[in-house]
C-alpha atoms as a PDB file:
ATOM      1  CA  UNK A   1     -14.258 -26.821  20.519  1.00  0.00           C
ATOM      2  CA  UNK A   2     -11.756 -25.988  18.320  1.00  0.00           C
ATOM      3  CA  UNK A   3     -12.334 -22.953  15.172  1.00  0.00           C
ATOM      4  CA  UNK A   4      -9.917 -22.339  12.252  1.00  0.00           C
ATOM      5  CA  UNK A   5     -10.840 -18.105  10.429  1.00  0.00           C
ATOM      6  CA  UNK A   6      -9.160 -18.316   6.910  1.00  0.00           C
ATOM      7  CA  UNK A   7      -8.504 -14.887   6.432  1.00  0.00           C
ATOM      8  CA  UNK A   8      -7.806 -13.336   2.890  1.00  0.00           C
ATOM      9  CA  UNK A   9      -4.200 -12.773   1.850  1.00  0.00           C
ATOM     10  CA  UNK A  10      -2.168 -12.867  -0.993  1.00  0.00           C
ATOM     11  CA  UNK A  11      -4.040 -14.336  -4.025  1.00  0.00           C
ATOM     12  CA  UNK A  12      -7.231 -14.336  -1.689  1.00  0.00           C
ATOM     13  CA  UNK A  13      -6.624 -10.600  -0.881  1.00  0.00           C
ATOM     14  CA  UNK A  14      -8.293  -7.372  -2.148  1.00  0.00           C
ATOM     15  CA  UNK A  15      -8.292  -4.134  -2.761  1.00  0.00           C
ATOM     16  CA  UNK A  16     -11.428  -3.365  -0.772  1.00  0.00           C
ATOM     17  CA  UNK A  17     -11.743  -5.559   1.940  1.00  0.00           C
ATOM     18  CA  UNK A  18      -9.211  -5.501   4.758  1.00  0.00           C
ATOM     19  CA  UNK A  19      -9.577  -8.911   6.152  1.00  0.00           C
ATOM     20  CA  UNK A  20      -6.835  -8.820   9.264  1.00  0.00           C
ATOM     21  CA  UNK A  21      -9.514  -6.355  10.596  1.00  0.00           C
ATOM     22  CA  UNK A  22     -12.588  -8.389  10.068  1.00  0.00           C
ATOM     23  CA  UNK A  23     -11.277 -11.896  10.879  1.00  0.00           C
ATOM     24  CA  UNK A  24      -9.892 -10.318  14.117  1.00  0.00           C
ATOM     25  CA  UNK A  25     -13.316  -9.011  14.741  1.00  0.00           C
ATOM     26  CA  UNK A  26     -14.445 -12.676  13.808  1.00  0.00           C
ATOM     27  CA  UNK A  27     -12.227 -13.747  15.892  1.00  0.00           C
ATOM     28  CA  UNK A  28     -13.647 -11.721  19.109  1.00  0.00           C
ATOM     29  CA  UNK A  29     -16.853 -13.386  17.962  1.00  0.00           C
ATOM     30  CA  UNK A  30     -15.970 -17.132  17.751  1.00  0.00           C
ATOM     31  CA  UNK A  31     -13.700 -16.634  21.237  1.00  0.00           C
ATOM     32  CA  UNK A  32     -16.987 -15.543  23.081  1.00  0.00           C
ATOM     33  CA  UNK A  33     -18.678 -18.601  21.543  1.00  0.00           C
ATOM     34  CA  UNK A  34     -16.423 -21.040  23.356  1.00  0.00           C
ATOM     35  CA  UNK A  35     -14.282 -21.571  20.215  1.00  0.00           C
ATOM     36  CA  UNK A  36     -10.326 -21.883  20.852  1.00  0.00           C
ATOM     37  CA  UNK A  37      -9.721 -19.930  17.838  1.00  0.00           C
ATOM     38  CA  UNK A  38      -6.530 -20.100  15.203  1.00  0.00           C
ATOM     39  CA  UNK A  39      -6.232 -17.742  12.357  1.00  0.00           C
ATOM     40  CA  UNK A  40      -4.620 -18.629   9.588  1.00  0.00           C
ATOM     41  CA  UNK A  41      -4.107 -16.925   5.838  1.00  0.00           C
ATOM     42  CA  UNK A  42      -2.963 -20.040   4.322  1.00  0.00           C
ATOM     43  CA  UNK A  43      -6.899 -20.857   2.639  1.00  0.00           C
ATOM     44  CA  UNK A  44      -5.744 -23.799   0.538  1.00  0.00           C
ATOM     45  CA  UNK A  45      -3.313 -25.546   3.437  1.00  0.00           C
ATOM     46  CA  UNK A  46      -6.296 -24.834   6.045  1.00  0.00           C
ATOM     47  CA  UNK A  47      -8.755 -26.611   4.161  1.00  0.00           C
ATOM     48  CA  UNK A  48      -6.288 -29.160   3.215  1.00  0.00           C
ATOM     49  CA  UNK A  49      -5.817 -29.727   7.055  1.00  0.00           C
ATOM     50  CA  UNK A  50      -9.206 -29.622   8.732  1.00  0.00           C
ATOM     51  CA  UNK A  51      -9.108 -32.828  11.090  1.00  0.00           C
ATOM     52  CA  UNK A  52      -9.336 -31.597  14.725  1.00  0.00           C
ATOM     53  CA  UNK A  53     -11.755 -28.723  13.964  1.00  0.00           C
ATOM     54  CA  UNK A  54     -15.344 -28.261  14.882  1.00  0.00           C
ATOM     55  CA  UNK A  55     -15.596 -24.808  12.932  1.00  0.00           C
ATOM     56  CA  UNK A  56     -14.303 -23.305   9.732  1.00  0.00           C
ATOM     57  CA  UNK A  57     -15.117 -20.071   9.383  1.00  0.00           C
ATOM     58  CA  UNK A  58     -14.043 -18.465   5.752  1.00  0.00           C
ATOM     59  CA  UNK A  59     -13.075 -14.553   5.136  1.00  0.00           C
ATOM     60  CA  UNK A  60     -11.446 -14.112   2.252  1.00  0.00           C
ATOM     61  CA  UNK A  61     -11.187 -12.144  -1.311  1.00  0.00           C
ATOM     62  CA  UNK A  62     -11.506 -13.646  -4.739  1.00  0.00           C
ATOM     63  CA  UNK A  63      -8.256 -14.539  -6.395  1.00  0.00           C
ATOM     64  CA  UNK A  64      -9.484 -13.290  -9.502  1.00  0.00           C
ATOM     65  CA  UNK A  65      -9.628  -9.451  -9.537  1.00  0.00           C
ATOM     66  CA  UNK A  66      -7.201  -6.947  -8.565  1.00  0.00           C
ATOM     67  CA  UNK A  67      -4.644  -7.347  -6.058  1.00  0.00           C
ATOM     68  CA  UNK A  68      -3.963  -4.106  -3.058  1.00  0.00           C
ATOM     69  CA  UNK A  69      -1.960  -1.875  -3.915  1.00  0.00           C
ATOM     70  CA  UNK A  70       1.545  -3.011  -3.567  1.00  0.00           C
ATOM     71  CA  UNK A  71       0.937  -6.986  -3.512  1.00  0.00           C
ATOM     72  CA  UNK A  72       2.131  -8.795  -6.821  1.00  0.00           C
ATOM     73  CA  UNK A  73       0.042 -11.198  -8.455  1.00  0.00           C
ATOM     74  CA  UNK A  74       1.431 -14.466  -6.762  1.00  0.00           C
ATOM     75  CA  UNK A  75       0.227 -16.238  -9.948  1.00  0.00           C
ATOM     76  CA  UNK A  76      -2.325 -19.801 -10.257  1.00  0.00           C
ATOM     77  CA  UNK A  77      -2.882 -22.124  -7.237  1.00  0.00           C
ATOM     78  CA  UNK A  78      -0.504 -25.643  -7.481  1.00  0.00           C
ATOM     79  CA  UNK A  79      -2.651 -28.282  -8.294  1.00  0.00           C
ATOM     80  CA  UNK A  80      -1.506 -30.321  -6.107  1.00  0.00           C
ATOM     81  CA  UNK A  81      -2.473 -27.686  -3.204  1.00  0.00           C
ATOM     82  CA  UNK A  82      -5.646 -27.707  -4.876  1.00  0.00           C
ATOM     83  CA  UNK A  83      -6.241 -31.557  -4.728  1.00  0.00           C
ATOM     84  CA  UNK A  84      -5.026 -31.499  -0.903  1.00  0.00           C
ATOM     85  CA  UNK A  85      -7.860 -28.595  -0.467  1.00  0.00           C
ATOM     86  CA  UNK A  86     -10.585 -30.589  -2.063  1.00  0.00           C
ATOM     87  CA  UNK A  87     -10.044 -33.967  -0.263  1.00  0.00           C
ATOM     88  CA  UNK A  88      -9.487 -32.076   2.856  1.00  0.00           C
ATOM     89  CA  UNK A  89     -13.063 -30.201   2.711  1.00  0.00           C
ATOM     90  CA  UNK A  90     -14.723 -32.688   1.532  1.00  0.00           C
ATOM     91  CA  UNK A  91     -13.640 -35.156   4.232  1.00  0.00           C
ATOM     92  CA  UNK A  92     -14.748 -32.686   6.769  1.00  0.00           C
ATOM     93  CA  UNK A  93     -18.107 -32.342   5.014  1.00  0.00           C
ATOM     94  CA  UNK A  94     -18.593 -35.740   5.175  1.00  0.00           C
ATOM     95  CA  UNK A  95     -17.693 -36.588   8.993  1.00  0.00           C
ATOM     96  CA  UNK A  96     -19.530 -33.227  10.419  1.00  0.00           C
ATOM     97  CA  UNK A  97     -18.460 -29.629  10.399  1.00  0.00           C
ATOM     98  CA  UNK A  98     -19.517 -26.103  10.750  1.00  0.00           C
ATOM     99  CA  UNK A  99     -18.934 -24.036   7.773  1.00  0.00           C
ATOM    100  CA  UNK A 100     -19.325 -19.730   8.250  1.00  0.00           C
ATOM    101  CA  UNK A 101     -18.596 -18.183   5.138  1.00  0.00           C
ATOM    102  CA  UNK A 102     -18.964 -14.019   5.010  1.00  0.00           C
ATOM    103  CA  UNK A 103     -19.192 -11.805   2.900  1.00  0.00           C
ATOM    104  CA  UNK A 104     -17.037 -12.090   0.062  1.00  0.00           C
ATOM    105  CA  UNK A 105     -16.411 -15.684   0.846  1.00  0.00           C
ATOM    106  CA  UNK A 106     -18.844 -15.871  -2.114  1.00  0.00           C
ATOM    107  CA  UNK A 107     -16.647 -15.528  -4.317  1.00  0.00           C
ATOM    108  CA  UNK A 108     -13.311 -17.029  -3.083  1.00  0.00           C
ATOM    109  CA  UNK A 109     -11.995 -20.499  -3.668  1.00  0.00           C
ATOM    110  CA  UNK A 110     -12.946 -21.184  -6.916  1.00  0.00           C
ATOM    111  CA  UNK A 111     -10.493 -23.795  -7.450  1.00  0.00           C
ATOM    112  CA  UNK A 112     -12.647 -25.361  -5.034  1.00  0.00           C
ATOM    113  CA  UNK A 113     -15.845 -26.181  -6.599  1.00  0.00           C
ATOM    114  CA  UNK A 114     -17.356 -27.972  -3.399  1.00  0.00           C
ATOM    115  CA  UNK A 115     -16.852 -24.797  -1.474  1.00  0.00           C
ATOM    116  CA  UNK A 116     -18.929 -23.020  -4.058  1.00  0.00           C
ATOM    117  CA  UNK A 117     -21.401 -25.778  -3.804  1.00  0.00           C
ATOM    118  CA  UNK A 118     -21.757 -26.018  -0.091  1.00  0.00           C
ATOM    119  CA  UNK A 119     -22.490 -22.177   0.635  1.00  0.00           C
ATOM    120  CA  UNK A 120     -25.379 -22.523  -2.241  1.00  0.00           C
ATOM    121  CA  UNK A 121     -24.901 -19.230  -3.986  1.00  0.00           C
ATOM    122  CA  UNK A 122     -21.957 -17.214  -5.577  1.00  0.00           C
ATOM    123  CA  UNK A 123     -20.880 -13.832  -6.454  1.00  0.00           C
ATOM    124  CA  UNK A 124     -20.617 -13.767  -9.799  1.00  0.00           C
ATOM    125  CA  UNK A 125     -18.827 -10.991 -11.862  1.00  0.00           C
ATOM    126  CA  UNK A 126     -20.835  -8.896 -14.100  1.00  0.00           C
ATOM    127  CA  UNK A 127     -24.176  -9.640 -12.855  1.00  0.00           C
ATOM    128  CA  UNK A 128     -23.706  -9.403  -9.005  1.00  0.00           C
ATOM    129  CA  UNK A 129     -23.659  -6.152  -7.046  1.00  0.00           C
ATOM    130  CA  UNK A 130     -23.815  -4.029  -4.247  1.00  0.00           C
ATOM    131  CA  UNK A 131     -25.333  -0.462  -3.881  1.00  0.00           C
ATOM    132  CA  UNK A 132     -23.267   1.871  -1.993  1.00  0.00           C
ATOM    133  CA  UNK A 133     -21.808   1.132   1.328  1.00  0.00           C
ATOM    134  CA  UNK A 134     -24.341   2.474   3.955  1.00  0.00           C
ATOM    135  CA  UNK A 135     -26.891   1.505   6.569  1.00  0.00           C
ATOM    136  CA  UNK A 136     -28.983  -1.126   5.916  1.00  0.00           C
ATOM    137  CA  UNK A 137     -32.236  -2.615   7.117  1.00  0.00           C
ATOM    138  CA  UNK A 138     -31.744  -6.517   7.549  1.00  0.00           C
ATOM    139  CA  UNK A 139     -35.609  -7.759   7.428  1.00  0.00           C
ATOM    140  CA  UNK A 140     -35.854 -11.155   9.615  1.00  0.00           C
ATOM    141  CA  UNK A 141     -37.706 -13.805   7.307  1.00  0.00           C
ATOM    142  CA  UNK A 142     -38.268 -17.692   7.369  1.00  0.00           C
ATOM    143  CA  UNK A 143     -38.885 -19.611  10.736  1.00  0.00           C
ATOM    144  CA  UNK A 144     -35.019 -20.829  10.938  1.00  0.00           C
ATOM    145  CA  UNK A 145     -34.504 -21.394  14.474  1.00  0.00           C
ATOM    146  CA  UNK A 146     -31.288 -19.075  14.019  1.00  0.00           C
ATOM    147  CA  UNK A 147     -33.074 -15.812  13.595  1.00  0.00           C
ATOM    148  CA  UNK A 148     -36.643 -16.843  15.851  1.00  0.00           C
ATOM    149  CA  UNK A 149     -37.694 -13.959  18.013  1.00  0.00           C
ATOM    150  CA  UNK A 150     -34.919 -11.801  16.460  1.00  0.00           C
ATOM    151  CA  UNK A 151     -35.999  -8.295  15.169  1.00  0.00           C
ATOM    152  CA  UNK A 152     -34.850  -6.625  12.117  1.00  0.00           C
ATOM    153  CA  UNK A 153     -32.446  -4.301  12.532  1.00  0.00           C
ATOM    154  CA  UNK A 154     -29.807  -1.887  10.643  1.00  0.00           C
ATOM    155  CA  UNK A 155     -26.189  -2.190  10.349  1.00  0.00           C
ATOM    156  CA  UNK A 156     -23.661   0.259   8.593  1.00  0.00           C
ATOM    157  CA  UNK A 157     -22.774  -2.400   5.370  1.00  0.00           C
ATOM    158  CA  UNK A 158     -22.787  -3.815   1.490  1.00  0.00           C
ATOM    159  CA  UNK A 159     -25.806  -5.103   0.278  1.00  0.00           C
ATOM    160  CA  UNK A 160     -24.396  -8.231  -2.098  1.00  0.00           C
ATOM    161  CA  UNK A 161     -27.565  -8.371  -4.728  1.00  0.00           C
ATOM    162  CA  UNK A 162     -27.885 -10.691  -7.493  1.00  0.00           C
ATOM    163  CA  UNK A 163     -26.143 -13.400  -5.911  1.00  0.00           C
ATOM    164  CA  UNK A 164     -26.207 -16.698  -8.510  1.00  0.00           C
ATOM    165  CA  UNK A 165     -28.246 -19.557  -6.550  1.00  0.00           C
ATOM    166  CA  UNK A 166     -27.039 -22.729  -6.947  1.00  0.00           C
ATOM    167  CA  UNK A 167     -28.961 -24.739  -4.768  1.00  0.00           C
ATOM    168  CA  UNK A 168     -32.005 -24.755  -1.859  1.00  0.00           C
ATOM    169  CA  UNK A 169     -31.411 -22.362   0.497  1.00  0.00           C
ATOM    170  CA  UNK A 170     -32.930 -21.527   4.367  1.00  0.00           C
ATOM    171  CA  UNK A 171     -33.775 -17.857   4.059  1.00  0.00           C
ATOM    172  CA  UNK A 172     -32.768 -15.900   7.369  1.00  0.00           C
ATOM    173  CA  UNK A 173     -32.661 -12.479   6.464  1.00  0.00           C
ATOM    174  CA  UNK A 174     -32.769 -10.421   3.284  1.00  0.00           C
ATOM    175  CA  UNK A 175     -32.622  -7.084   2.440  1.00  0.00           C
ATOM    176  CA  UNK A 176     -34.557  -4.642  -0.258  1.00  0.00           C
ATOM    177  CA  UNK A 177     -32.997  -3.020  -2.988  1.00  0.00           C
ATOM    178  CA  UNK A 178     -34.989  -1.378  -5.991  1.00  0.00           C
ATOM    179  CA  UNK A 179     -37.963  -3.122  -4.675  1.00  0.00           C
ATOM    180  CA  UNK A 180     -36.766  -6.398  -4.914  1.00  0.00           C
ATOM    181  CA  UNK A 181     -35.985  -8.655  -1.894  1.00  0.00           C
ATOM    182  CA  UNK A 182     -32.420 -10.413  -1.854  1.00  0.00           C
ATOM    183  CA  UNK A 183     -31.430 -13.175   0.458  1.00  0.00           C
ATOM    184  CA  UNK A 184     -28.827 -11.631   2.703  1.00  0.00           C
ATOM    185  CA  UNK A 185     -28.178 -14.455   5.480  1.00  0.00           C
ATOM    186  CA  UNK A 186     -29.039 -18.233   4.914  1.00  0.00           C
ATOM    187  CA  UNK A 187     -28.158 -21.668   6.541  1.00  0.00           C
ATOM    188  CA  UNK A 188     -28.234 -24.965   4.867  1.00  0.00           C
ATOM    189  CA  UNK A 189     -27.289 -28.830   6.321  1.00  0.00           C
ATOM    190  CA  UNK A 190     -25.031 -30.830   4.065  1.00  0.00           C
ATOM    191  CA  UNK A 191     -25.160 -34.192   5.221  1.00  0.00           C
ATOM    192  CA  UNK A 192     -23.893 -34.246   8.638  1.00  0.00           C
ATOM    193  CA  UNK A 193     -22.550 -30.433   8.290  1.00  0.00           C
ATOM    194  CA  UNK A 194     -24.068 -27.384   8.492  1.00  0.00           C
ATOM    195  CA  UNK A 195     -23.424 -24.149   6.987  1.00  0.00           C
ATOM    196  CA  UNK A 196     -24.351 -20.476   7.584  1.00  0.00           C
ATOM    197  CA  UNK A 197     -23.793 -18.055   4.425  1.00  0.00           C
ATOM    198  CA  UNK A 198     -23.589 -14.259   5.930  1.00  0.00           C
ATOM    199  CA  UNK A 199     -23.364 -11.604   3.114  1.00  0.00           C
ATOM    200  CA  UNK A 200     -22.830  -8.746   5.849  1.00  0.00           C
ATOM    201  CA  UNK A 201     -18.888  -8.184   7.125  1.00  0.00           C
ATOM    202  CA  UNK A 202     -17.317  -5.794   4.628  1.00  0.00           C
ATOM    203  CA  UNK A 203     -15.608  -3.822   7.258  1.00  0.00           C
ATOM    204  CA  UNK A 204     -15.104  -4.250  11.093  1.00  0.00           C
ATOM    205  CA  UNK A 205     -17.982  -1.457  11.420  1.00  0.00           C
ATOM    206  CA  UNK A 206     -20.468  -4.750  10.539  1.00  0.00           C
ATOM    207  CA  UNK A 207     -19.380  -6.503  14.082  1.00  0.00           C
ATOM    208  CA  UNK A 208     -19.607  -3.198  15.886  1.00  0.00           C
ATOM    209  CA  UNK A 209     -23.684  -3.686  15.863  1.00  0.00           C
ATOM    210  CA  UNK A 210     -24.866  -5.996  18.487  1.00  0.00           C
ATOM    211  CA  UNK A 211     -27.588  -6.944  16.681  1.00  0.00           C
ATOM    212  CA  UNK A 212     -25.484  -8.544  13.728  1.00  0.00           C
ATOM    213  CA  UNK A 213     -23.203 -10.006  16.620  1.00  0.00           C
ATOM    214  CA  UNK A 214     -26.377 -11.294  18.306  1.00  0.00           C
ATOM    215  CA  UNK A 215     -27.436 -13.414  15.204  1.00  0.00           C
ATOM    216  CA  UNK A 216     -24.315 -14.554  14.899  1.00  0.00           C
ATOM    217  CA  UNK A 217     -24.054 -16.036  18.236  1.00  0.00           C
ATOM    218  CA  UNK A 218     -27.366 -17.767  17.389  1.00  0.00           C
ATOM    219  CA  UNK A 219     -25.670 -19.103  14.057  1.00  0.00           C
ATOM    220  CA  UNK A 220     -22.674 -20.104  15.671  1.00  0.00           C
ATOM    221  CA  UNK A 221     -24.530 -22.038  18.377  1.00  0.00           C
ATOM    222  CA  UNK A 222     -26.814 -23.456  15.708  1.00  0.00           C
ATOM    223  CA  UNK A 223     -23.493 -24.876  13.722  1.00  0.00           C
ATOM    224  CA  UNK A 224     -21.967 -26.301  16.674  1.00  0.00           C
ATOM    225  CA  UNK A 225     -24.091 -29.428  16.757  1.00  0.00           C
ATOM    226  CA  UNK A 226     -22.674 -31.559  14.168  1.00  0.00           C
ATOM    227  CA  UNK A 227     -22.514 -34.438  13.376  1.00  0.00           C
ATOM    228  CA  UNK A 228     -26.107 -33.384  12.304  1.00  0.00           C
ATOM    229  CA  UNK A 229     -28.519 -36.095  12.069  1.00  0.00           C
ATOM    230  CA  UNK A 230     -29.405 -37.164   9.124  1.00  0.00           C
ATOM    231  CA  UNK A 231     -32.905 -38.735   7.520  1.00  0.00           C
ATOM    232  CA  UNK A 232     -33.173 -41.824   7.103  1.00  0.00           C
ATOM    233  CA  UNK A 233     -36.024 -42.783   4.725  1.00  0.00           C
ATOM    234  CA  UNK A 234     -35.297 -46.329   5.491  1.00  0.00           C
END
């Protein structure tokens, strides 16, 4: 099986996130999964050229706030890379693919509306947050087969809260913040895709507890069988 990490750079980089560590980490991850693994920072040219891959795993900033320190602001995305993007994910969405997006891949891409669409939620400036970086309880919930007979657990981490749902979701975990629940982790099936939405990654610390690398094997096992079946009311 082959696995393609789009890892934030340039206009998909940040000031706070340092994606070269945590796509490496991801990397570790998807290699120990039986993945042959490429890593690439080109976002729009990887989508563009999915055919061949079983796995696209997304890591990357949004394009829309500040750059690091030291990177100029490469400017807007070509259109034309754009259009090459969309036709490319959306032909992989339609013939089968696994799709894990972390973290801040909830707000990248938004050139790409179907990306947006296919995690089911987005980060959205102004009314999404995080409390402090810290440790965190990740509560289990739902009866995906992902997290069954896993135990919550704590991992040093952002909390994304506030999240903007844009479609059904399949809860897996969720954490508590002012005594509210927020989804944390979710999968969903997209015709003959599926797709795994993990909120936790903001530094390499995330991977270095077992039990977020644990549910993670479980997802990626989960999103290696596509083509998913499909119903057929018929």
């Amino acid at each position: 099986m082959r696995a393609v990490i789009l890892s934030g750079s340039g206009r998909y980089a940040d000031p706070w996130h340092h994606f070269d560590e945590t796509s490496a980490a991801l990397a570790g991850i998807v290699t120990g999964a039986g993945y042959r693994v490429e890593v690439s920072d080109d976002l729009l040219g990887g989508l563009a050229r999915l055919d061949g891959f079983d796995l696209l795993v997304v890591n990357a900033g949004n394009p829309e706030v500040g750059r690091p320190e030291g990177v100029d602001d490469p400017g807007p995305a070509r259109e034309a890379d754009v259009a090459a993007a969309t036709a490319g994910f959306d032909a992989a969405l339609a013939r089968g693919i696994g799709v894990l997006a972390v973290h801040s891949a909830a707000a990248t891409l938004p050139e790409v509306p179907a990306f947006g669409r296919a995690i089911g939620a987005r980060w959205i400036e102004g009314a999404s947050w995080h409390p402090p970086i810290g440790s965190a309880l990740v509560h289990l919930v739902g009866a995906h087969p992902i997290g069954e007979g896993l135990s919550d657990f704590t991992v040093f981490d952002e909390r994304y809260s506030g999240l903007r749902l844009l479609d059904v979701i399949e809860p897996i975990a969720e954490h508590e913040e002012g005594g509210i629940r927020h989804p944390l982790i979710w999968a969903r099936e997209l015709g003959h895709s599926r797709l795994v939405y993990d909120a936790l990654g903001h530094d390499a610390r995330s991977y270095d507890s077992a039990a977020h690398r644990a549910l993670l094997d479980r997802a990626l096992v989960w999103l290696s069988r596509v083509p998913a079946p499909t119903f057929d009311a018929s």
